[in-house]
Protein backbone atom coordinates (compact mmCIF):
# COMPACT_ATOMS: atom_id res chain seq x y z
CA UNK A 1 -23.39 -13.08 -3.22
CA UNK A 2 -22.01 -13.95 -6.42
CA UNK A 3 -18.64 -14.50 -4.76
CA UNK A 4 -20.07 -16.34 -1.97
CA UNK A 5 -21.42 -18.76 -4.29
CA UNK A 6 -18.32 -19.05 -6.57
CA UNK A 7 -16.75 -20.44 -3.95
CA UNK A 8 -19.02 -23.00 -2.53
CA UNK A 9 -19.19 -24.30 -6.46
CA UNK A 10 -15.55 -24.12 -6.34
CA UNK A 11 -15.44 -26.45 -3.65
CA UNK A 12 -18.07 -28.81 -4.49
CA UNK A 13 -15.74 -29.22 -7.52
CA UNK A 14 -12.81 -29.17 -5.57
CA UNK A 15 -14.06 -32.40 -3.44
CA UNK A 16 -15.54 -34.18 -6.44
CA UNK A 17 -12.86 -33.80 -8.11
CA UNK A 18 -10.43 -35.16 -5.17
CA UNK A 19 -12.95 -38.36 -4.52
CA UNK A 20 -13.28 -39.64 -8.23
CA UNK A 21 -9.27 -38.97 -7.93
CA UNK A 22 -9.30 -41.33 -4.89
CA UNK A 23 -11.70 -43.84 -6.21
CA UNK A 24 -9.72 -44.13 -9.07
CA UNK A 25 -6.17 -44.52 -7.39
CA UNK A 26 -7.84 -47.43 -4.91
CA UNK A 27 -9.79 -48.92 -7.32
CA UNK A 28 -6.46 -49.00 -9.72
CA UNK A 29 -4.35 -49.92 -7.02
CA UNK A 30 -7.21 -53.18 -5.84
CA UNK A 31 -6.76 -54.07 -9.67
CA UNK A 32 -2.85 -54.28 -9.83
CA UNK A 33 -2.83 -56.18 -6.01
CA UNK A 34 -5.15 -58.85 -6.99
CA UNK A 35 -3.71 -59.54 -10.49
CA UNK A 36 0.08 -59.42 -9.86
CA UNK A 37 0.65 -60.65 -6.17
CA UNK A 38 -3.09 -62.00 -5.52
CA UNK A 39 -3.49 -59.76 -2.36
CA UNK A 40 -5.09 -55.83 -2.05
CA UNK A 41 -6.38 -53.98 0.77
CA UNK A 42 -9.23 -55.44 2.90
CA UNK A 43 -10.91 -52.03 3.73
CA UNK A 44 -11.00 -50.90 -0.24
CA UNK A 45 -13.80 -52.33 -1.46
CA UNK A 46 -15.51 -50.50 1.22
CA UNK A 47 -14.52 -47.19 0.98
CA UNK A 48 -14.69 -47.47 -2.67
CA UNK A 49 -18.42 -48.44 -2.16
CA UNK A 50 -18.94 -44.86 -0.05
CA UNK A 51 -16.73 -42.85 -2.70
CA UNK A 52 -19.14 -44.15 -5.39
CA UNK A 53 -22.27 -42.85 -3.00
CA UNK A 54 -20.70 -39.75 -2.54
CA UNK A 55 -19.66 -39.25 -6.06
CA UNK A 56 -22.95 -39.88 -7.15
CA UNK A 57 -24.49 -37.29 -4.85
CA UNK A 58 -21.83 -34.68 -5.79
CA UNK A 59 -22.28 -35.05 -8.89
CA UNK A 60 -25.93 -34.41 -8.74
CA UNK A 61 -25.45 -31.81 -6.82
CA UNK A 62 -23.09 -30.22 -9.24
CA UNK A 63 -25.50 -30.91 -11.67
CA UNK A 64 -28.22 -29.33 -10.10
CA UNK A 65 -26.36 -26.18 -9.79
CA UNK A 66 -26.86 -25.42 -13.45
CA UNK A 67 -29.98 -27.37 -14.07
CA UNK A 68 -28.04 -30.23 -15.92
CA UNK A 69 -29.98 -33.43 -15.16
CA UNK A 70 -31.68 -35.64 -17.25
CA UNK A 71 -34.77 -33.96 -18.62
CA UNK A 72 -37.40 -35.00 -20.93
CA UNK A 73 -38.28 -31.77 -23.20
CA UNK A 74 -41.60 -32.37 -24.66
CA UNK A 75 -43.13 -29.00 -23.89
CA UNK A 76 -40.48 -26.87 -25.47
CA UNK A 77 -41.94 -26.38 -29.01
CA UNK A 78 -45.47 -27.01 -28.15
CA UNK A 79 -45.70 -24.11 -25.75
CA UNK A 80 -45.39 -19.97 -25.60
CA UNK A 81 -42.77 -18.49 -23.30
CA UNK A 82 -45.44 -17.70 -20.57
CA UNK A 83 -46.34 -21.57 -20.44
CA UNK A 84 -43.65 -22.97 -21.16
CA UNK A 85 -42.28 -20.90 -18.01
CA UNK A 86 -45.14 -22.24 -15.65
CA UNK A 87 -44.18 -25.95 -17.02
CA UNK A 88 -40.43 -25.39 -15.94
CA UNK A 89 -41.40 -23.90 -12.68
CA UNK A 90 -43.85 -26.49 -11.51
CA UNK A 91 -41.11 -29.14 -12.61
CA UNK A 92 -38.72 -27.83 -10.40
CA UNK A 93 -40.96 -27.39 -7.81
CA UNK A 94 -41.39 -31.00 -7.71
CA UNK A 95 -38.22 -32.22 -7.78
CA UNK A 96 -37.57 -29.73 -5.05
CA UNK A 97 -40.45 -31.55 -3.35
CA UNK A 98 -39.09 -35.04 -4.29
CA UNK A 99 -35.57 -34.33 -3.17
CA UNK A 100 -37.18 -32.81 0.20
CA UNK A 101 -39.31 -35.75 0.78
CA UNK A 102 -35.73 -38.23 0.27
CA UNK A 103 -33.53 -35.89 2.29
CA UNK A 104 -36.09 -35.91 5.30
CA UNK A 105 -36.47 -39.81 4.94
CA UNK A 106 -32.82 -39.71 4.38
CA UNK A 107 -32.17 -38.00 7.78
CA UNK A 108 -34.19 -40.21 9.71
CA UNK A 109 -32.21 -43.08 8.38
CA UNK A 110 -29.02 -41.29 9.61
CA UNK A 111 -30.31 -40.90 12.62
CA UNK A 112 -31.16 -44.32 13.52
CA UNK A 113 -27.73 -45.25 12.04
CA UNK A 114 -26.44 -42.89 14.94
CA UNK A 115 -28.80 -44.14 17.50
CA UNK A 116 -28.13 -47.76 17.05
CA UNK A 117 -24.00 -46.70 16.83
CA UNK A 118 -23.64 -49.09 14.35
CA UNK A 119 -19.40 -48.53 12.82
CA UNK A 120 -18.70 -48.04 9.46
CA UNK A 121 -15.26 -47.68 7.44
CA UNK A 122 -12.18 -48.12 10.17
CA UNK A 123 -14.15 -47.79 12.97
CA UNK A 124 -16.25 -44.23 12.02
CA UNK A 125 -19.76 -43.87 12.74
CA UNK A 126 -21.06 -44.89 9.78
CA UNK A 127 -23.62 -42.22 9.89
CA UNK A 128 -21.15 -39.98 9.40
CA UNK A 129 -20.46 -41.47 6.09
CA UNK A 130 -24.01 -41.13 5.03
CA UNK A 131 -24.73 -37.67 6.16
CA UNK A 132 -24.38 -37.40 2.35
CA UNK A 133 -27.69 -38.90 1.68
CA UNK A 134 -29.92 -35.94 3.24
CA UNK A 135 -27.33 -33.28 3.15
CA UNK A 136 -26.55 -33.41 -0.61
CA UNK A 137 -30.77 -34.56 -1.07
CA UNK A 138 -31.50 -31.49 1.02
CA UNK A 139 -29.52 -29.26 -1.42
CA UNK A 140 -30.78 -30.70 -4.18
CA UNK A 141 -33.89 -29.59 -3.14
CA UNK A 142 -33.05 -26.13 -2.16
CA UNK A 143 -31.63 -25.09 -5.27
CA UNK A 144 -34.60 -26.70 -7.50
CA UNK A 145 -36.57 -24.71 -5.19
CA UNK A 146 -35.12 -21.22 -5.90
CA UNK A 147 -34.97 -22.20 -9.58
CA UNK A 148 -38.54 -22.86 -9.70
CA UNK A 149 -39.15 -19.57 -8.15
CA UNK A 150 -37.12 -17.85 -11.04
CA UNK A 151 -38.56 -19.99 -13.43
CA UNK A 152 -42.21 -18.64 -11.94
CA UNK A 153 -40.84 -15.08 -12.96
CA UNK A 154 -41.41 -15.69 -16.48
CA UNK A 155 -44.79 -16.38 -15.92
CA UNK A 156 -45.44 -12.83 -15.54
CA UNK A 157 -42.96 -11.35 -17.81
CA UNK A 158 -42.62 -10.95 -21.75
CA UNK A 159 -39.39 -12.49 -21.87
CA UNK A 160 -39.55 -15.49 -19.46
CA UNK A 161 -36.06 -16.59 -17.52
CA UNK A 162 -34.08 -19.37 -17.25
């Protein structure tokens, strides 16, 4: 399992590390077009606009994966291990619930993009290009879901984890 996972971080890296490569190549390349010979690409600004939503959720995801995000720690020195434990777990059971709640509403949005066939960047369905929204939402959710349930271990244990 361990394995299994390595890899899907490795790739999650892999492709966040490609688009903010890409994003910063175009956005470069817009820069030097416009200044020096007044012209640049006409698609750019758009597919810079879905590299910077799919950086974004990427990078939260990434950031989920070791429970990096932004976090207000107020509890920490107030509270035992066993409480403390209970606090972390029913945080991250609602921002599992949060991030399920956005990916579903997320996914609906995709699908009336599809519906309605509306075309994105050089002719793609554009919801293709924002099946990021409720996949990387939805995954989100599913790890902050498993880490509450570790979290909830400690509950119940002398030496609470994570």
């Amino acid at each position: 399992m361990q394995r299994v996972l390595s890899i899907i971080h490795g790739l999650e890296d892999g492709l966040l590390a490609l688009m903010v490569g890409l994003m910063i190549l175009l956005a470069g390349s817009q820069i030097l077009l416009r200044n020096l010979f007044d012209t640049g690409f006409a698609w750019a600004d758009p597919v810079l606009r879905l590299l910077v939503l799919w950086v974004g959720l990427l990078g939260a995801l990434a950031a989920s994966r070791t429970d990096k995000h932004i976090a207000i720690d107020v509890f920490s020195r107030l509270l035992g291990p066993r409480s403390l434990a209970a606090v972390k777990s029913l945080t991250a059971l609602f921002t599992a619930t949060v991030s399920g709640v956005i990916a579903y509403h997320a996914g609906r949005f995709v699908a009336m993009e599809q519906e309605a066939g509306m075309l994105g960047v050089a002719g793609l369905p554009a919801w293709m290009l924002q099946l990021i929204l409720p996949v990387g939402f939805g995954l989100i959710g599913l790890r902050y879901l498993v880490l509450s349930g570790l979290r909830g271990k400690g509950i119940f244990s002398t030496k609470p984890s994570a």
